[in-house]
C-alpha atoms as a PDB file:
ATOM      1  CA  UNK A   1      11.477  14.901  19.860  1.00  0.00           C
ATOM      2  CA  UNK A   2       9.690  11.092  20.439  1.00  0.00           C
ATOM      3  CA  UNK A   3       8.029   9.485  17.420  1.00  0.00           C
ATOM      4  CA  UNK A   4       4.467  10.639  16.796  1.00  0.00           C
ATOM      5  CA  UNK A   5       1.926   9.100  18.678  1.00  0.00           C
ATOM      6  CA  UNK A   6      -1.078  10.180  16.506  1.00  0.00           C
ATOM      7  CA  UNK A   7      -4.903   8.803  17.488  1.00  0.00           C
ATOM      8  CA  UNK A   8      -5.652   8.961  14.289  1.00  0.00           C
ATOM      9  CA  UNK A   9      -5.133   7.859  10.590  1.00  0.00           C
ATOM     10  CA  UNK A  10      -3.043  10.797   8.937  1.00  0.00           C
ATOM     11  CA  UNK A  11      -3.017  11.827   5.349  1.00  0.00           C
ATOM     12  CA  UNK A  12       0.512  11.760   4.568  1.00  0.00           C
ATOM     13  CA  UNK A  13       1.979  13.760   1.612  1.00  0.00           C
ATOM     14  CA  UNK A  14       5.591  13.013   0.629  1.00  0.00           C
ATOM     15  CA  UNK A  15       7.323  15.531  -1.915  1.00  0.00           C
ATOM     16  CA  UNK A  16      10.820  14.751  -3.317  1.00  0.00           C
ATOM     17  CA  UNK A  17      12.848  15.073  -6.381  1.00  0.00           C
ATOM     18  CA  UNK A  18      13.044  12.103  -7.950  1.00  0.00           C
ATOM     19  CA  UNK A  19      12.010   8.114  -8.235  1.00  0.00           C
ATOM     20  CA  UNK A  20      13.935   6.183  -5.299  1.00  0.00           C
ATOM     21  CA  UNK A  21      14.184   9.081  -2.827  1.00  0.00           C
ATOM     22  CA  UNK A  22      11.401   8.300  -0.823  1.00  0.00           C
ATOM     23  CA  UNK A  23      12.470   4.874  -0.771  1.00  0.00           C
ATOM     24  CA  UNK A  24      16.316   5.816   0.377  1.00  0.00           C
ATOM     25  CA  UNK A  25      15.690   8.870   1.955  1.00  0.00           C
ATOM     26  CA  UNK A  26      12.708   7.720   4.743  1.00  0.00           C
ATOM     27  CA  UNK A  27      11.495   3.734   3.265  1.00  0.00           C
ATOM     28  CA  UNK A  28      11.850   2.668   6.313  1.00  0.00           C
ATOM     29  CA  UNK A  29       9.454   5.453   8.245  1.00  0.00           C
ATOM     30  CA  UNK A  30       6.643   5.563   5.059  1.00  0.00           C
ATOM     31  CA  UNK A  31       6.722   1.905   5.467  1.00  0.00           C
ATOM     32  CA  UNK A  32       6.592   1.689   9.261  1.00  0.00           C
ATOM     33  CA  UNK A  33       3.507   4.726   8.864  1.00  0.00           C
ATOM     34  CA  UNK A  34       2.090   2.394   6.182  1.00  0.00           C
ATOM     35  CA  UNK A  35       1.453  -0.627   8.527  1.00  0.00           C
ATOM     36  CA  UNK A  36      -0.058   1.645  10.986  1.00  0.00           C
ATOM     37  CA  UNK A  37      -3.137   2.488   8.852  1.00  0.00           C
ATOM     38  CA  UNK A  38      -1.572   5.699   7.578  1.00  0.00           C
ATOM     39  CA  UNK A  39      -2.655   7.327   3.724  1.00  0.00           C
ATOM     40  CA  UNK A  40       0.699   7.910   2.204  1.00  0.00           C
ATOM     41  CA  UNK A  41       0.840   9.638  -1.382  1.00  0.00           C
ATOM     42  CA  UNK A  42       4.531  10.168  -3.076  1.00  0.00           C
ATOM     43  CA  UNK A  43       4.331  13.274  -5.672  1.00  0.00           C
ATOM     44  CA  UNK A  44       8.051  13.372  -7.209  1.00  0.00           C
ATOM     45  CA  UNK A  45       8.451  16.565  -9.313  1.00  0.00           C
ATOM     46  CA  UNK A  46      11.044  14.646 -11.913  1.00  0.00           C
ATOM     47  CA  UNK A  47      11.149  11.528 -13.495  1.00  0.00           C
ATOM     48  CA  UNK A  48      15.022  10.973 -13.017  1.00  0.00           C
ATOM     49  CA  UNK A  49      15.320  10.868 -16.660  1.00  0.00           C
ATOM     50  CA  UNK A  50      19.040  11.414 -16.906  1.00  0.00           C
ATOM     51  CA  UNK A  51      20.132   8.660 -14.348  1.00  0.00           C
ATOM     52  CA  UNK A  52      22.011   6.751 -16.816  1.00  0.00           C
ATOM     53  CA  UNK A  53      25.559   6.851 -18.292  1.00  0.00           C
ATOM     54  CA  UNK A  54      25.247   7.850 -22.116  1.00  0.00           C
ATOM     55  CA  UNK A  55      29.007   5.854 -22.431  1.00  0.00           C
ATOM     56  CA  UNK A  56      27.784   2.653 -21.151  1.00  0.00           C
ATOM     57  CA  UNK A  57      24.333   2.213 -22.223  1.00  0.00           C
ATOM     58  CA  UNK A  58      23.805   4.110 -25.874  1.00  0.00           C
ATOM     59  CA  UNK A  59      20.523   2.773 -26.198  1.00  0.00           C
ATOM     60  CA  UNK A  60      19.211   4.233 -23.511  1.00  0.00           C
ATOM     61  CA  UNK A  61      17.572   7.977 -23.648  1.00  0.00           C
ATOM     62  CA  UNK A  62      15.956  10.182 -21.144  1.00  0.00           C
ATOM     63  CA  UNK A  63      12.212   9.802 -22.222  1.00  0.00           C
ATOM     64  CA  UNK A  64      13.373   5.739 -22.104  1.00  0.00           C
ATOM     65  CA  UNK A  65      14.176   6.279 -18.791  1.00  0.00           C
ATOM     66  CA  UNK A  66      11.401   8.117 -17.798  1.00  0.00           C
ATOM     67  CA  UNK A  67       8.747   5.273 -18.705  1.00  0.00           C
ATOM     68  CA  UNK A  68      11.214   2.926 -16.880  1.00  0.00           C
ATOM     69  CA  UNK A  69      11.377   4.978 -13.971  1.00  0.00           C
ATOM     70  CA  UNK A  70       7.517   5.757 -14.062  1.00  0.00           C
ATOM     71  CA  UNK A  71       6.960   1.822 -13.385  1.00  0.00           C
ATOM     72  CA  UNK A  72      10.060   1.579 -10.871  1.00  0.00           C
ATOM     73  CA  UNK A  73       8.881   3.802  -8.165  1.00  0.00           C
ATOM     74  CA  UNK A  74       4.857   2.444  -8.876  1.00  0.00           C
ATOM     75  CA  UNK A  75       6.519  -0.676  -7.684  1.00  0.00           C
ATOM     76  CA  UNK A  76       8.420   0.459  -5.348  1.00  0.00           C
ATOM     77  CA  UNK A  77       5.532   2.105  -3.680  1.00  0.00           C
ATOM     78  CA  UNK A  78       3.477  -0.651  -3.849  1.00  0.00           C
ATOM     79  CA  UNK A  79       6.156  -2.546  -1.488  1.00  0.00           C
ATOM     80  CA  UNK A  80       6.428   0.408   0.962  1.00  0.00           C
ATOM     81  CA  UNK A  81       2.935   0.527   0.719  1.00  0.00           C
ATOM     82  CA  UNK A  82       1.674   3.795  -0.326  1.00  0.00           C
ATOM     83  CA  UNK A  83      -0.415   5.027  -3.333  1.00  0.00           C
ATOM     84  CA  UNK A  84       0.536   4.920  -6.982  1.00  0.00           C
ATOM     85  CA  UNK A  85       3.105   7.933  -6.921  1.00  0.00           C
ATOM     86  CA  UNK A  86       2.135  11.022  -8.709  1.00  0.00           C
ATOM     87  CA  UNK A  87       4.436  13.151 -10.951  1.00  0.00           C
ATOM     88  CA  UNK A  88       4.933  16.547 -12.349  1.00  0.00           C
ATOM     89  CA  UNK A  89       8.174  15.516 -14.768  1.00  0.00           C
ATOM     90  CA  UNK A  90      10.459  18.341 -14.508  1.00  0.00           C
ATOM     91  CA  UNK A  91      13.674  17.730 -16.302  1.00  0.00           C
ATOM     92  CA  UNK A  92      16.186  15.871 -13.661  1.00  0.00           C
ATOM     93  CA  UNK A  93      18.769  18.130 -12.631  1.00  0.00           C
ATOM     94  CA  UNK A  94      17.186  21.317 -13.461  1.00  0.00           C
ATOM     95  CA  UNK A  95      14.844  22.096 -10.580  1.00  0.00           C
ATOM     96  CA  UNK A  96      15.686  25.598  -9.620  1.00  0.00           C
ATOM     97  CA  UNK A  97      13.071  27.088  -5.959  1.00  0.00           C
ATOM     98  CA  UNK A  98      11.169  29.711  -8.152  1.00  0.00           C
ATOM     99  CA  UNK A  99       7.704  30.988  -8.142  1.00  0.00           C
ATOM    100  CA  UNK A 100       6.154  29.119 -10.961  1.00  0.00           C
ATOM    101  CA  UNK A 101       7.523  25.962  -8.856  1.00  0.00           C
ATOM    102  CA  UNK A 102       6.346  26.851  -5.759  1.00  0.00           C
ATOM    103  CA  UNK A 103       2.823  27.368  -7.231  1.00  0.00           C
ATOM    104  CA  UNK A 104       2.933  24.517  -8.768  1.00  0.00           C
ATOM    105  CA  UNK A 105       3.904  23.017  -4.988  1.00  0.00           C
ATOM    106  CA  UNK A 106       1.400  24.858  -3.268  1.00  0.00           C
ATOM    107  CA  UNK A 107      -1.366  24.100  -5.518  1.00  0.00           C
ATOM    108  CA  UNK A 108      -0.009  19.899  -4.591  1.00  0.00           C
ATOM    109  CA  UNK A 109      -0.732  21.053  -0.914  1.00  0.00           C
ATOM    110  CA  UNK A 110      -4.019  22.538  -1.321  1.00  0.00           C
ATOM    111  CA  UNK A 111      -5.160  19.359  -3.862  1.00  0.00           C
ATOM    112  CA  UNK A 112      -4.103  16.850  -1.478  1.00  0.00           C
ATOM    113  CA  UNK A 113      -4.538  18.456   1.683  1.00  0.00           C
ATOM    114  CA  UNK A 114      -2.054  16.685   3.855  1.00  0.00           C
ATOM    115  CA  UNK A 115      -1.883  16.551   7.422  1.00  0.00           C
ATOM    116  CA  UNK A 116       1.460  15.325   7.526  1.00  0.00           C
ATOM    117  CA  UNK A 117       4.052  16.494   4.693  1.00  0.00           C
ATOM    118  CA  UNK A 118       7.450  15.134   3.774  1.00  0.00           C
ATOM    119  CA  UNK A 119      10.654  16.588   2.156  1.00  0.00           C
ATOM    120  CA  UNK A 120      13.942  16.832   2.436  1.00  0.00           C
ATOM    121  CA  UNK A 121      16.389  19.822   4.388  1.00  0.00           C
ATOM    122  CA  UNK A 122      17.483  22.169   1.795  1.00  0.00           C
ATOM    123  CA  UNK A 123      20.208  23.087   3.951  1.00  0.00           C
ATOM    124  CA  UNK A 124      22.112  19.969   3.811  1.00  0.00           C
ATOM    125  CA  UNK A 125      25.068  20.559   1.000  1.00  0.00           C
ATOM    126  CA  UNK A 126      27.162  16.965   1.836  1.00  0.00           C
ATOM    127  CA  UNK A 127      25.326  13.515   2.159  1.00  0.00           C
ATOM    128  CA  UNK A 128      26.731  10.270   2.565  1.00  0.00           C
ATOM    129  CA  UNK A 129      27.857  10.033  -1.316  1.00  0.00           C
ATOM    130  CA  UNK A 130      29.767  13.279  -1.948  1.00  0.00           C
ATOM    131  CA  UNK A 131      27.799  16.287  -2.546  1.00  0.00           C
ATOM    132  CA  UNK A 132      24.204  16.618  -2.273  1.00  0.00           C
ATOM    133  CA  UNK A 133      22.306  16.311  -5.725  1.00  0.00           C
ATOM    134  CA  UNK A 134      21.065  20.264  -6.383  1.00  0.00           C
ATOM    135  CA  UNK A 135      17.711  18.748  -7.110  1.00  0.00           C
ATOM    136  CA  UNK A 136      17.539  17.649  -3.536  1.00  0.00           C
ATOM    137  CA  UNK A 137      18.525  21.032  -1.830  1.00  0.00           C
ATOM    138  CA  UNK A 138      16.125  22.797  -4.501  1.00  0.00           C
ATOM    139  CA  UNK A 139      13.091  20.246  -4.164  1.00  0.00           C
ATOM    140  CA  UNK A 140      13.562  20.562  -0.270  1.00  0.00           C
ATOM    141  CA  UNK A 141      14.016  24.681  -0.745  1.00  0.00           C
ATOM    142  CA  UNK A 142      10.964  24.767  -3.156  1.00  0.00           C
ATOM    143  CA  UNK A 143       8.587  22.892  -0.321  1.00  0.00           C
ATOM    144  CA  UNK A 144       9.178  24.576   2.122  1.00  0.00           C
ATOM    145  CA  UNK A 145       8.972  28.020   0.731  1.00  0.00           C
ATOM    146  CA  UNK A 146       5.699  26.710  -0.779  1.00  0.00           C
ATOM    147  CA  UNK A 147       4.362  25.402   2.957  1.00  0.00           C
ATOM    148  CA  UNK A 148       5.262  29.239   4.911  1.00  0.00           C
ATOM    149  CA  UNK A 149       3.940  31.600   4.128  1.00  0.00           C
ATOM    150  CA  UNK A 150       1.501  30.264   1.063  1.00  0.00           C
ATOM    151  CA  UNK A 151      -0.017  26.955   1.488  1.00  0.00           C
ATOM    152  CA  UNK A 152      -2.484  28.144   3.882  1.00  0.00           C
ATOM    153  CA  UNK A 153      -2.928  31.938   2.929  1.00  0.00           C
ATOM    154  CA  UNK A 154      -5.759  32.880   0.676  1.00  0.00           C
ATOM    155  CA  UNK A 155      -3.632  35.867  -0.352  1.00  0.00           C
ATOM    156  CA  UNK A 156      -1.414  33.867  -2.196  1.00  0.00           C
ATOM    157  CA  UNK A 157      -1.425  32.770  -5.647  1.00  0.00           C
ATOM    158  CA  UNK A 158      -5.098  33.729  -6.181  1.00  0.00           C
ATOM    159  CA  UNK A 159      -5.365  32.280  -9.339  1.00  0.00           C
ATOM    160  CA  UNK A 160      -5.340  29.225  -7.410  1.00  0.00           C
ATOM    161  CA  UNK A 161      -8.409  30.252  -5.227  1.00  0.00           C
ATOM    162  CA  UNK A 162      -9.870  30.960  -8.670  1.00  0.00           C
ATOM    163  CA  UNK A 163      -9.492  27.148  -9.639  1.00  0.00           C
ATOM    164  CA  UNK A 164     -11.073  25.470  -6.568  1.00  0.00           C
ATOM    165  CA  UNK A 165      -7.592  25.008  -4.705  1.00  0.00           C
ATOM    166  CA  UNK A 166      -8.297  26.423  -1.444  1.00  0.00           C
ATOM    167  CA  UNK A 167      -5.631  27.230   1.712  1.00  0.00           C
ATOM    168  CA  UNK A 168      -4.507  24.371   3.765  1.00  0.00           C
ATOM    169  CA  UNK A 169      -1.499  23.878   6.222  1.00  0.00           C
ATOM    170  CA  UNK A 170      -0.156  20.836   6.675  1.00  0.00           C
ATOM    171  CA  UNK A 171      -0.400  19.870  10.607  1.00  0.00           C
ATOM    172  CA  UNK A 172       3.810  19.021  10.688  1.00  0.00           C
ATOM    173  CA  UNK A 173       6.824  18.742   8.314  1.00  0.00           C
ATOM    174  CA  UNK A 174       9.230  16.253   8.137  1.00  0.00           C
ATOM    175  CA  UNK A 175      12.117  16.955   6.978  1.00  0.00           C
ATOM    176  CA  UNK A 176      14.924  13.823   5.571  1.00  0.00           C
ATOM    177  CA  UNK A 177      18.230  13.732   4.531  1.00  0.00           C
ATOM    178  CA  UNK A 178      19.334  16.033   7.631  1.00  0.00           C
ATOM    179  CA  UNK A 179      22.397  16.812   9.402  1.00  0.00           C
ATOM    180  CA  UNK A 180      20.370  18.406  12.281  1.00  0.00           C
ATOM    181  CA  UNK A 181      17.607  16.276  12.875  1.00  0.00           C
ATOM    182  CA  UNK A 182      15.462  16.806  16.194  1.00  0.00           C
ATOM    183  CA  UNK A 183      13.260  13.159  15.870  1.00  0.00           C
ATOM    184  CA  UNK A 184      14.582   9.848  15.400  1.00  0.00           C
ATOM    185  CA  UNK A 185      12.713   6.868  14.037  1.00  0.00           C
ATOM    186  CA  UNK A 186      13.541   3.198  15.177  1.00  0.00           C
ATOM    187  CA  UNK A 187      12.786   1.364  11.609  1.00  0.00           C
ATOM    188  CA  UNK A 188      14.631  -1.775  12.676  1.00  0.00           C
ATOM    189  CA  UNK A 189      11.134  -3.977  11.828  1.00  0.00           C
ATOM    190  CA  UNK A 190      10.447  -1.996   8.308  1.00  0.00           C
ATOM    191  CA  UNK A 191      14.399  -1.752   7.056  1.00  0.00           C
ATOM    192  CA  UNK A 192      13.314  -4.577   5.159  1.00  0.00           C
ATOM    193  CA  UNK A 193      10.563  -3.240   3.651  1.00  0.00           C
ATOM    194  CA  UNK A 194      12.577  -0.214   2.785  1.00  0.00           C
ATOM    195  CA  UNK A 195      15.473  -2.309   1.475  1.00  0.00           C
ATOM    196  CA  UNK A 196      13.086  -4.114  -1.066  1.00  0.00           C
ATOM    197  CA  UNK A 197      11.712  -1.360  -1.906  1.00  0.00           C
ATOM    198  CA  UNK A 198      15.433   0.490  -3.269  1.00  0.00           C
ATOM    199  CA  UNK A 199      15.814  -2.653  -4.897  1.00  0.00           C
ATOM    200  CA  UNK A 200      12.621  -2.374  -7.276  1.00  0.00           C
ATOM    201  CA  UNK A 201      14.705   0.562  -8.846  1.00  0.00           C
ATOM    202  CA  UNK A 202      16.754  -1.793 -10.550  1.00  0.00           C
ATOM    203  CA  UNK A 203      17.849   1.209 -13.179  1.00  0.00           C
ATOM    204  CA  UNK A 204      19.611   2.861 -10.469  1.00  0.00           C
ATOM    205  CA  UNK A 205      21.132  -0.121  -8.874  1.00  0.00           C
ATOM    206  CA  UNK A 206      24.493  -1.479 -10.362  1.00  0.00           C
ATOM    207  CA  UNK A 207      25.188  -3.918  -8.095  1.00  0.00           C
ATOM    208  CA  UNK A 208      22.347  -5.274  -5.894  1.00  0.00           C
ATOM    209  CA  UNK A 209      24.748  -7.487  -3.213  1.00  0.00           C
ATOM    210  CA  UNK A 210      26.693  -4.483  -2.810  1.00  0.00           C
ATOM    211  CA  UNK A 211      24.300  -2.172  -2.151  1.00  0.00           C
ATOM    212  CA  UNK A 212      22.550  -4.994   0.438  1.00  0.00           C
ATOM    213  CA  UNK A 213      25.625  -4.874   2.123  1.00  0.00           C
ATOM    214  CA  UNK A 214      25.936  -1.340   2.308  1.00  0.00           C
ATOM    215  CA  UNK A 215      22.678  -0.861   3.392  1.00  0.00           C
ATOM    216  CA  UNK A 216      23.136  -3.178   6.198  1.00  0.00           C
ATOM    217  CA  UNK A 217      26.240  -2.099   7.389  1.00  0.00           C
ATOM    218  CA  UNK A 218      24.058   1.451   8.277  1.00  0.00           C
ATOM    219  CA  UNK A 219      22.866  -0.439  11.578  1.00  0.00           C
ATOM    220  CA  UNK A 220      23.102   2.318  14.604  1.00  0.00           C
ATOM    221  CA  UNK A 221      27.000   2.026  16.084  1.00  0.00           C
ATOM    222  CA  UNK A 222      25.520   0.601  19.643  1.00  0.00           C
ATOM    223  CA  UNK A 223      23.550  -2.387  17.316  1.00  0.00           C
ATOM    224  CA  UNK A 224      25.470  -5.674  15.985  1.00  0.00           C
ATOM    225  CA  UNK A 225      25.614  -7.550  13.005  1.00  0.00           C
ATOM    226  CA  UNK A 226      23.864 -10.194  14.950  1.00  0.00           C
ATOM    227  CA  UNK A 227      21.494  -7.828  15.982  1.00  0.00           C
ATOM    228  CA  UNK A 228      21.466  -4.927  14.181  1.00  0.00           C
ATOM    229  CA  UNK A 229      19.021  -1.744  14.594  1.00  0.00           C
ATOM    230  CA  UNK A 230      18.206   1.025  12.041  1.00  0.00           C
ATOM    231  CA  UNK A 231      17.192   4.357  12.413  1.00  0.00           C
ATOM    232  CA  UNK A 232      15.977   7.634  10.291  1.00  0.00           C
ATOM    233  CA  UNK A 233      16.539  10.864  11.204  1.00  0.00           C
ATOM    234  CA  UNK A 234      14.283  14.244  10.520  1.00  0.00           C
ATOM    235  CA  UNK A 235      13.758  17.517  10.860  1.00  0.00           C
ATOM    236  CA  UNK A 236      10.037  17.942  12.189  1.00  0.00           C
ATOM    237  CA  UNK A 237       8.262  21.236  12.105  1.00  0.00           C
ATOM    238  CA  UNK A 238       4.519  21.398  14.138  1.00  0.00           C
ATOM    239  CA  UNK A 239       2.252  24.159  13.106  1.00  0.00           C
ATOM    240  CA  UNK A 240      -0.089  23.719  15.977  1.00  0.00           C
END
């Protein structure tokens, strides 16, 4: 599939699991979307809280973390340049794909009313790191479930319809962190952007040189060092 040409500004929904995934999983397309006059809004449904090592930093604790984290990804989506990010604070690494989530996700949809929405592919078990983090799979899972059949179908969750949240379908969904992606974005200008933006997490990163260097070294294999070119990868899904 090519990359969208679309007339017109789109509203542009991204729901993940936790602070830095838009940023790693697709920083380089919300920024390259950003600079093309396109609303982007991050909700993250956790707060990361329990991205630290209790062994090497005792002071730390997960509602710490979470204020930390809150002002990380603000940042961070200030540099990509979409809207203050919006959270529902789950506990990290509890998310299970069950119906008081996927009302909760559905009720996002109808508030926000996005044309475009992204996640990431449920399906994908192994990323580059080892296994995939079960918050991923079930965030992705949890989205999707909430997009088909309920988003746009009065007949679900009526309580809902009861509050003022009323059906919508997102136009397309674009699916990250896939191993069978069918649309490839060229974010060779923006994998700056996307790289700065990573960095603002600076809870999560160890060792910033080493994690420049192993974000460059993800040029395409028919790219150089000299000249190197970056893609992202999705899973797209139109609904008309």
């Amino acid at each position: 599939m090519k990359e969208p040409t679309w007339n017109e500004p789109r509203k542009i929904l991204v729901i993940l699991a936790h602070p830095d995934d838009p940023e790693f999983f697709c920083g380089g397309t919300l920024a390259k979307w950003a600079r093309e006059g396109h609303s982007i809004q991050y909700l993250l449904l956790t707060c990361g809280d329990k991205g630290f090592n209790p062994a090497t930093q005792p002071d730390m604790t997960p509602e710490k973390l979470c204020g930390i984290r809150h002002g990380e990804q603000a940042e961070a989506a200030k540099v990509i340049g979409a809207e203050p990010p919006l959270f529902l604070d789950l506990p990290d690494g509890y998310l299970i794909p069950d119906l008081n989530l996927r009302r909760d996700v559905v009720r996002e949809i109808r508030r926000h009313k996005p044309d475009i929405l992204v996640t990431c592919d449920p399906q994908n078990l192994f990323a580059l790191y080892g296994i995939n983090h079960p918050d991923h799979r079930a965030c992705g899972q949890v989205v999707l479930d909430a997009v088909f059949p309920a988003a746009g179908n009065p007949a679900y969750f009526p309580d809902l319809l009861a509050q003022g949240f009323d059906p919508h379908m997102p136009k397309e969904v674009w699916c990250s962190l896939t191993n069978q992606p069918n649309t490839t974005i060229d974010v060779t200008d923006t994998w700056e952007i996307k790289l700065q933006g990573i960095l603002r997490h600076k809870s999560q990163v160890q060792d910033a040189d080493k994690l420049i260097e192993r974000m460059k070294s993800r040029r395409t294999e028919d790219s150089t060092d000299e000249n190197p070119r970056y893609e992202e990868k999705f899973r797209v899904i139109k609904y008309g």
